[in-house]
N, C-alpha and C. Protein backbone atom coordinates (compact mmCIF):
# COMPACT_ATOMS: atom_id res chain seq x y z
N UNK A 1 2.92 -32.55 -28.28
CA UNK A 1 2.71 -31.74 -27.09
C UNK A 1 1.75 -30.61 -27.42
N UNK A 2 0.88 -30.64 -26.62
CA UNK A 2 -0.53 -29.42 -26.54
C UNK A 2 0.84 -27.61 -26.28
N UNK A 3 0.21 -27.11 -27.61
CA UNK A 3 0.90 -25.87 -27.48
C UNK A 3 -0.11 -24.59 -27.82
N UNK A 4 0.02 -23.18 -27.45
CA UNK A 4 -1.16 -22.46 -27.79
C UNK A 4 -0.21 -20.91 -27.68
N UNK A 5 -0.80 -20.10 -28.48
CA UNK A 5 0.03 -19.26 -27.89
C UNK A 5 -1.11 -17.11 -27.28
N UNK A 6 -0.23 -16.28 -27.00
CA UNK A 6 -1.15 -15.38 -26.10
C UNK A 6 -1.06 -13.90 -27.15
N UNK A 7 -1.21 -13.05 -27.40
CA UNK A 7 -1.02 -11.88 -27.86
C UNK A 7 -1.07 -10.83 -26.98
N UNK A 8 -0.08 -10.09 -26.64
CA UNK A 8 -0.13 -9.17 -25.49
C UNK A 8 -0.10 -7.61 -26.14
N UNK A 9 -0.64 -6.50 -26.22
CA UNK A 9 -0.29 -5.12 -26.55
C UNK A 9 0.89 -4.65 -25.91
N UNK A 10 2.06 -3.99 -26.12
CA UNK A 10 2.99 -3.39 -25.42
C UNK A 10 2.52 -2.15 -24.94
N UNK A 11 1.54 -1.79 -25.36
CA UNK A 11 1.08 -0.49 -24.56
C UNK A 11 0.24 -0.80 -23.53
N UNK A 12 -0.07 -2.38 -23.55
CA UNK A 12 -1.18 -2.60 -22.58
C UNK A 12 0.02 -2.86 -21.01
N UNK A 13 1.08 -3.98 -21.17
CA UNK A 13 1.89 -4.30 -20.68
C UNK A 13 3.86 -4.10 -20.92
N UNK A 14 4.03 -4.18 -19.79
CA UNK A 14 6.09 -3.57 -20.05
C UNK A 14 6.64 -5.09 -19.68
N UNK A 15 7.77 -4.88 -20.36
CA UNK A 15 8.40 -6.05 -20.22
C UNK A 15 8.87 -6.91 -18.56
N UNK A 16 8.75 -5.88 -17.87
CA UNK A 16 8.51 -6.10 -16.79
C UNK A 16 7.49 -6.88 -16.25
N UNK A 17 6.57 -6.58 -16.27
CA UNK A 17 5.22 -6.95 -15.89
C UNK A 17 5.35 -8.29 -16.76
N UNK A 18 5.90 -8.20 -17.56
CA UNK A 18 5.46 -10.05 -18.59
C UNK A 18 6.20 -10.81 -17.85
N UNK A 19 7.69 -10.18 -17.44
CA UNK A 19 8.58 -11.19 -17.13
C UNK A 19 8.25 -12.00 -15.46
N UNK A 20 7.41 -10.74 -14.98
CA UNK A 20 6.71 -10.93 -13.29
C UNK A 20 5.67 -11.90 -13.68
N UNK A 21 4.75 -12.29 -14.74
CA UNK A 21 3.60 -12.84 -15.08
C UNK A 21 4.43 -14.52 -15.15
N UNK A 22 5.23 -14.49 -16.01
CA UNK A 22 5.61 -15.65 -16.33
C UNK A 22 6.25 -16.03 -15.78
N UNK A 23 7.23 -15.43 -15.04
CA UNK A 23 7.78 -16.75 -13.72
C UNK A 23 6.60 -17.47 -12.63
N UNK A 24 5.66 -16.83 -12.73
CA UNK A 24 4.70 -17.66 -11.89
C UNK A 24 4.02 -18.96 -12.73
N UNK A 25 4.02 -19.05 -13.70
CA UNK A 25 3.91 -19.97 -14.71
C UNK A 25 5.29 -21.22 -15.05
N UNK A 26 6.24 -20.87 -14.68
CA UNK A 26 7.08 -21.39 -14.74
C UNK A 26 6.92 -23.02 -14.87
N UNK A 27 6.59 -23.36 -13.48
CA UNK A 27 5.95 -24.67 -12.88
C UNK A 27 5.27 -25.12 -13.81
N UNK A 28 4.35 -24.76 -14.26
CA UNK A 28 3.22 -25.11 -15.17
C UNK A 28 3.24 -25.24 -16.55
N UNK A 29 4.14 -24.60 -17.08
CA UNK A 29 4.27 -24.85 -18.49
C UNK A 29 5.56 -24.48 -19.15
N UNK A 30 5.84 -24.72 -20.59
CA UNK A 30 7.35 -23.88 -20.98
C UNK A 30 6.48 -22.78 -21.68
N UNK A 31 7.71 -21.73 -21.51
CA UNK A 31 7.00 -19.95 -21.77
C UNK A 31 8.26 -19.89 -22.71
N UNK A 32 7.78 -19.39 -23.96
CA UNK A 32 8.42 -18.64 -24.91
C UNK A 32 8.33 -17.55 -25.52
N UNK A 33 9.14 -16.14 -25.07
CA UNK A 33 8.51 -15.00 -25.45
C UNK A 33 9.24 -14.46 -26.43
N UNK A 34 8.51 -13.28 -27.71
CA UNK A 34 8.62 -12.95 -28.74
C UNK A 34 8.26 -11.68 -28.84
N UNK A 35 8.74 -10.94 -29.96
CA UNK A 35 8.12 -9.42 -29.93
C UNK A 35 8.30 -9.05 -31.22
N UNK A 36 7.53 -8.13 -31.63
CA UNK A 36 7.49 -7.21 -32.43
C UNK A 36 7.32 -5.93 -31.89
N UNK A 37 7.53 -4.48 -32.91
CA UNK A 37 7.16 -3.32 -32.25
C UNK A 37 6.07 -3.15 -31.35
N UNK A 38 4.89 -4.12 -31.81
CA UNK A 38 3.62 -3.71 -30.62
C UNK A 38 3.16 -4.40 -30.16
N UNK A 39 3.50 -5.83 -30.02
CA UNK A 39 3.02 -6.50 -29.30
C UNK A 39 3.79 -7.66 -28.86
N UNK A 40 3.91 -8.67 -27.79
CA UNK A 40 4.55 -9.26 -26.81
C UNK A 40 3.62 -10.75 -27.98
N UNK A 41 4.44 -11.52 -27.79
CA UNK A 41 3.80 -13.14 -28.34
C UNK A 41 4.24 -13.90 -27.17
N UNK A 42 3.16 -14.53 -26.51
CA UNK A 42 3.81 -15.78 -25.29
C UNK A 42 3.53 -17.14 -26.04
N UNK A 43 4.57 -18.28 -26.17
CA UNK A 43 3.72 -19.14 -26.50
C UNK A 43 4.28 -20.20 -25.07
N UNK A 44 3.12 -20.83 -25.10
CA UNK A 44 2.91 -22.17 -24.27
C UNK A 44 3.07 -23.35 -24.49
N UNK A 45 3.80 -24.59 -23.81
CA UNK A 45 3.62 -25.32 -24.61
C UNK A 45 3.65 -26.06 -23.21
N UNK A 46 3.15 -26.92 -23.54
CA UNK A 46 2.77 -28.35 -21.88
C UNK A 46 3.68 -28.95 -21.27
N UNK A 47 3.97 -29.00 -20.21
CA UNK A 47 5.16 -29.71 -19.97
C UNK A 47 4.76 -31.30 -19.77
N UNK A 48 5.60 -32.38 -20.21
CA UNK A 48 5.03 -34.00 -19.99
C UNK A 48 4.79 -34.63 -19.23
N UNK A 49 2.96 -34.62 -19.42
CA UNK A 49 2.31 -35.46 -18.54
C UNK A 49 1.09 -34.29 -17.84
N UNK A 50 1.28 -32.84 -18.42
CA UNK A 50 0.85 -31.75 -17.55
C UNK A 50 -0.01 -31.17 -18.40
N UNK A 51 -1.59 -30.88 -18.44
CA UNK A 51 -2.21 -30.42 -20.05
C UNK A 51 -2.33 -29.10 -19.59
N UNK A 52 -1.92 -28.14 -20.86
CA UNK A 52 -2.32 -26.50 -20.35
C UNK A 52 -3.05 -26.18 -19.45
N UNK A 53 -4.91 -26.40 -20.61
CA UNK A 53 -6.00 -26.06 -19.68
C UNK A 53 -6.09 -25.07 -19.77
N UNK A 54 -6.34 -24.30 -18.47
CA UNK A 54 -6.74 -23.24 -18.72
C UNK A 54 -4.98 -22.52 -18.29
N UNK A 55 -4.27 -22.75 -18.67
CA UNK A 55 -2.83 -21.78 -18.04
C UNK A 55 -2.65 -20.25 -18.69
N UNK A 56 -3.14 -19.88 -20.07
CA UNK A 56 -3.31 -19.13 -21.00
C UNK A 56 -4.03 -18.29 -20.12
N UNK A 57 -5.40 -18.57 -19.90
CA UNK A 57 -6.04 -17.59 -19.46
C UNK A 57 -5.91 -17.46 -18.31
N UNK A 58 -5.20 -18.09 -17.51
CA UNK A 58 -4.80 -17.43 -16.15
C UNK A 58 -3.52 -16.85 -16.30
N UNK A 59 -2.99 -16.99 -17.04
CA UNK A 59 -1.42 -16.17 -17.37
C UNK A 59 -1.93 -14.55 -17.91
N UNK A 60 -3.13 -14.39 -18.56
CA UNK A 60 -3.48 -13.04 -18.80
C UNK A 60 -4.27 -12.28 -17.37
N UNK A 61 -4.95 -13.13 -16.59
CA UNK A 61 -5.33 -12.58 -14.98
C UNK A 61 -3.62 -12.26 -14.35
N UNK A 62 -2.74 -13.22 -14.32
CA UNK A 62 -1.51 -12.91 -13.71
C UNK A 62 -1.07 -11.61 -14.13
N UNK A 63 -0.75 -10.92 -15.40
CA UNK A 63 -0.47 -9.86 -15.74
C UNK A 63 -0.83 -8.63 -15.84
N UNK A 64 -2.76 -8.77 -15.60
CA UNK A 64 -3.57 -7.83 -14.85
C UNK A 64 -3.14 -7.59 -13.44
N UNK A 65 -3.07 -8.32 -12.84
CA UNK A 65 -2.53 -8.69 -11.71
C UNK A 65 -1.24 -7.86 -11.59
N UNK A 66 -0.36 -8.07 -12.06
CA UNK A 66 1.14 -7.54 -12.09
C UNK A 66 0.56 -6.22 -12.14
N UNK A 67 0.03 -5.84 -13.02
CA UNK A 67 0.30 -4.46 -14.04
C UNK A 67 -0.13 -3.30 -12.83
N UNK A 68 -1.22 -4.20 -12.12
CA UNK A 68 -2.18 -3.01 -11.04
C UNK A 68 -0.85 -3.31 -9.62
N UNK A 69 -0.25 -4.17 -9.50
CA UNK A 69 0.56 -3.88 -8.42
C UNK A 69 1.68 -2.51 -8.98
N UNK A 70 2.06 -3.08 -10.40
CA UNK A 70 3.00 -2.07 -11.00
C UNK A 70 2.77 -0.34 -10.55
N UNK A 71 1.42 -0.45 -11.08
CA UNK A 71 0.75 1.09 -10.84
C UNK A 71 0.61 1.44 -9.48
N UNK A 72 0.08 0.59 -8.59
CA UNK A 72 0.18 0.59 -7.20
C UNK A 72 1.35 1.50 -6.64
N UNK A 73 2.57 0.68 -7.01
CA UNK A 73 3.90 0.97 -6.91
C UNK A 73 4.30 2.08 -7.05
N UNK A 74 4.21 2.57 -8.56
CA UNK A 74 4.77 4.17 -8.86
C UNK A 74 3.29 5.13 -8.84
N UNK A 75 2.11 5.03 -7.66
CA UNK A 75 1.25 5.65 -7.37
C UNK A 75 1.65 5.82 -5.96
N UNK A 76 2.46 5.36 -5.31
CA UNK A 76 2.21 5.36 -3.55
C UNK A 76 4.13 5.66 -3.40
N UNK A 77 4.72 5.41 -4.45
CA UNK A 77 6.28 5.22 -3.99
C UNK A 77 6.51 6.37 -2.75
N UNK A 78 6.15 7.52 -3.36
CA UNK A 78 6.63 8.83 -2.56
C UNK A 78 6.36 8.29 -1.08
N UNK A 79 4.45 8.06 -0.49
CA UNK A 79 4.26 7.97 0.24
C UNK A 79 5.10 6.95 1.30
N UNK A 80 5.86 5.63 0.52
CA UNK A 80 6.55 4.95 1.57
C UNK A 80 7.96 5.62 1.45
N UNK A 81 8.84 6.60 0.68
CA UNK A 81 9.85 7.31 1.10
C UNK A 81 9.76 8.14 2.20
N UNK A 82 8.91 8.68 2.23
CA UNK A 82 8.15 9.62 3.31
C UNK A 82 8.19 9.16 5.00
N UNK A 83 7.52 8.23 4.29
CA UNK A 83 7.29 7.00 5.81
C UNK A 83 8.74 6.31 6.26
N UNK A 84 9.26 6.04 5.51
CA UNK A 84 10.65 5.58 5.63
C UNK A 84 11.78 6.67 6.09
N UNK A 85 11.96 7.60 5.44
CA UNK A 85 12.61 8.59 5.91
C UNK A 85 12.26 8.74 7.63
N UNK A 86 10.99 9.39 8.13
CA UNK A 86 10.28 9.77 8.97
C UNK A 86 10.68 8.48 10.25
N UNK A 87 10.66 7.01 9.96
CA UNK A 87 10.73 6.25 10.85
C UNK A 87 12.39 6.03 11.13
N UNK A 88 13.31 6.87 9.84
CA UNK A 88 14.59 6.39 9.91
C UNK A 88 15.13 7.87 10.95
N UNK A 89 14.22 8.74 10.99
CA UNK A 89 14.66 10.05 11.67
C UNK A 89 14.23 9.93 13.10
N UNK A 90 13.68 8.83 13.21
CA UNK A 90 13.17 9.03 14.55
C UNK A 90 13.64 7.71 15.24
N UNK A 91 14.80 7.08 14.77
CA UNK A 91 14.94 5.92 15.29
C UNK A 91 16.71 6.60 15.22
N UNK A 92 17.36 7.52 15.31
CA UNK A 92 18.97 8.04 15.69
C UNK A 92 18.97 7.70 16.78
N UNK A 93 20.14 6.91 17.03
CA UNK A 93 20.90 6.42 18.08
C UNK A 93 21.38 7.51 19.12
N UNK A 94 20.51 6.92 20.45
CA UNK A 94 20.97 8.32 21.14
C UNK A 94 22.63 7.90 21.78
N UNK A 95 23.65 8.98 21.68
CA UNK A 95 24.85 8.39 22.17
C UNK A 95 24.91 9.05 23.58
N UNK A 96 24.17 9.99 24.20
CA UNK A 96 24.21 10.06 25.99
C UNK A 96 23.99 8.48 26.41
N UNK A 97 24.58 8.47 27.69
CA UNK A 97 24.17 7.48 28.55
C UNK A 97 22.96 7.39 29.07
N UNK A 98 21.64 6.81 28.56
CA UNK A 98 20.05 6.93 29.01
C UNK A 98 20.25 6.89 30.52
N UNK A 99 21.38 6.57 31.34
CA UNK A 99 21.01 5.98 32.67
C UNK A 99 21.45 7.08 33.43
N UNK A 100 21.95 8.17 32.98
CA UNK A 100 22.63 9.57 33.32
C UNK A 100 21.18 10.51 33.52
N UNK A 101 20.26 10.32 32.97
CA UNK A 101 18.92 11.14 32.68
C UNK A 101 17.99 10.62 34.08
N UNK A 102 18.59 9.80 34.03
CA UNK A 102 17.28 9.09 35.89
C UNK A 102 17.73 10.00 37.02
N UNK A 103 17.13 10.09 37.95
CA UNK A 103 17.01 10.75 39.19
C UNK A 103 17.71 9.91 40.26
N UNK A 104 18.46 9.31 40.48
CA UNK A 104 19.23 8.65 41.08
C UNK A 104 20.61 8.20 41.35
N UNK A 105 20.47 8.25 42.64
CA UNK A 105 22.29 7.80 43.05
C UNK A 105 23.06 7.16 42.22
N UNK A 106 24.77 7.53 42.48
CA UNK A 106 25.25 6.44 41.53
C UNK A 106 25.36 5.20 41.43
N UNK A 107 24.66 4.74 42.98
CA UNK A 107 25.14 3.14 43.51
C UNK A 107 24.02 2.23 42.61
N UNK A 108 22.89 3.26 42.35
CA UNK A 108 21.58 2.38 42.13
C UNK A 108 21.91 2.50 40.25
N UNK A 109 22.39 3.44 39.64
CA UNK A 109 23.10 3.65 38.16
C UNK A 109 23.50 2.58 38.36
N UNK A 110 24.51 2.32 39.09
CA UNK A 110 25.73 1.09 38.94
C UNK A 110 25.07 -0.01 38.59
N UNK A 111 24.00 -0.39 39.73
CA UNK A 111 23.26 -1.73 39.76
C UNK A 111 22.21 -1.80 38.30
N UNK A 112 21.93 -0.91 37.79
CA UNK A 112 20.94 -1.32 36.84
C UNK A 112 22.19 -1.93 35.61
N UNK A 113 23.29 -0.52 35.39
CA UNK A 113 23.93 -0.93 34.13
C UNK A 113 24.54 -2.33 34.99
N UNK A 114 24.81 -2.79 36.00
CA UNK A 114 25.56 -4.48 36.13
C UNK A 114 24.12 -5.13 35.41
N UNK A 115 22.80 -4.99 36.10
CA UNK A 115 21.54 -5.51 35.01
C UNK A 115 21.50 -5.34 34.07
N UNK A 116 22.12 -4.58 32.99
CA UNK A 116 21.94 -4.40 31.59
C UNK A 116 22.91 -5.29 30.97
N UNK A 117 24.09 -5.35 31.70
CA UNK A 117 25.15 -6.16 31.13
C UNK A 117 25.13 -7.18 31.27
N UNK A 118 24.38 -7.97 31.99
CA UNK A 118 24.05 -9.50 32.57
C UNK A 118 23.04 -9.57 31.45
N UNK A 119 22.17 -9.15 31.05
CA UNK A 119 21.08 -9.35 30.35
C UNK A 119 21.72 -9.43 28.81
N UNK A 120 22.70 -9.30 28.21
CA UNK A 120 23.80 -9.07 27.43
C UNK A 120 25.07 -10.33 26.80
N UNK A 121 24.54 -11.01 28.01
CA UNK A 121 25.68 -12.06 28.20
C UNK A 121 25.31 -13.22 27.54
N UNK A 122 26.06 -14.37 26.88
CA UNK A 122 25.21 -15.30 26.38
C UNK A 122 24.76 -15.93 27.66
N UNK A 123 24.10 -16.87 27.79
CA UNK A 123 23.29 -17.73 28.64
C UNK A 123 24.61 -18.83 29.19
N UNK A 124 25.04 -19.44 27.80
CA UNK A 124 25.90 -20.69 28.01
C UNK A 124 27.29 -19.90 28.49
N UNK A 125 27.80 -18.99 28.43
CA UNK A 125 28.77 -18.38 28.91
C UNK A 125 28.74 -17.96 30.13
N UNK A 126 27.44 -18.07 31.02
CA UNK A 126 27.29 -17.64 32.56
C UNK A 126 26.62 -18.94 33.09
N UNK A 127 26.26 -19.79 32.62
CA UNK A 127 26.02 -21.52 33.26
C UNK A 127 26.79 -22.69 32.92
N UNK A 128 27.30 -22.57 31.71
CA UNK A 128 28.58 -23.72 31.92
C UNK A 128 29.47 -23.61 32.65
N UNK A 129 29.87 -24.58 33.20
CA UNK A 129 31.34 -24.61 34.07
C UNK A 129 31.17 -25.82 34.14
């Protein structure tokens, strides 16, 4: 079996980022990873009937790949807490009755909330019989 293997820097990449690289490889080859203090060892080996090729060097684009989403990530985090917070503050459940706030009689109140509650109903629970 065609086997080859990768040399990674640990300062270049976190174990994270290897482990995000190589499940996308999965399919494609068997991944065996190794370490020393500074550097990550991947080796490859073919799965039968399947030749590497180029899987090596697209397994080092995959982890470029990873690494800039990584940074992406803890470069912008704040900004989607922010955004998240902000959309979670503005989406509180109002508990007045919205239909108390209209300008109108109570007969015509009545008739919308019977429309709200019909609209509510399953379908098959108001046409079977």
């Amino acid at each position: 079996m065609e086997r080859t293997e990768l040399t990674v820097l640990k300062s270049i990449c976190t174990a994270d980022v290897l482990i995000k690289a190589a499940y996308m490889f999965l399919d494609q080859a068997y991944l065996h990873i190794t370490e020393d203090e500074t550097v990550w060892v991947i080796h490859f080996m073919a799965k039968e009937g399947q030749p590497l090729g180029t899987v090596p060097q697209r397994f080092e684009n995959e982890l470029l790949a990873q690494r800039a989403r990584q940074l992406v990530f803890v470069q912008t985090h704040h900004v989607r807490e922010i955004l998240m917070a902000r959309a979670m503050a503005s989406s509180l459940v109002d508990q007045e009755n919205p239909l108390s706030r209209l300008k109108m009689d109570p007969e015509q109140q009545e008739g919308i909330a019977q429309q709200l509650d019909d609209i509510m109903k399953d379908w098959f629970e108001r046409n079977e019989n």
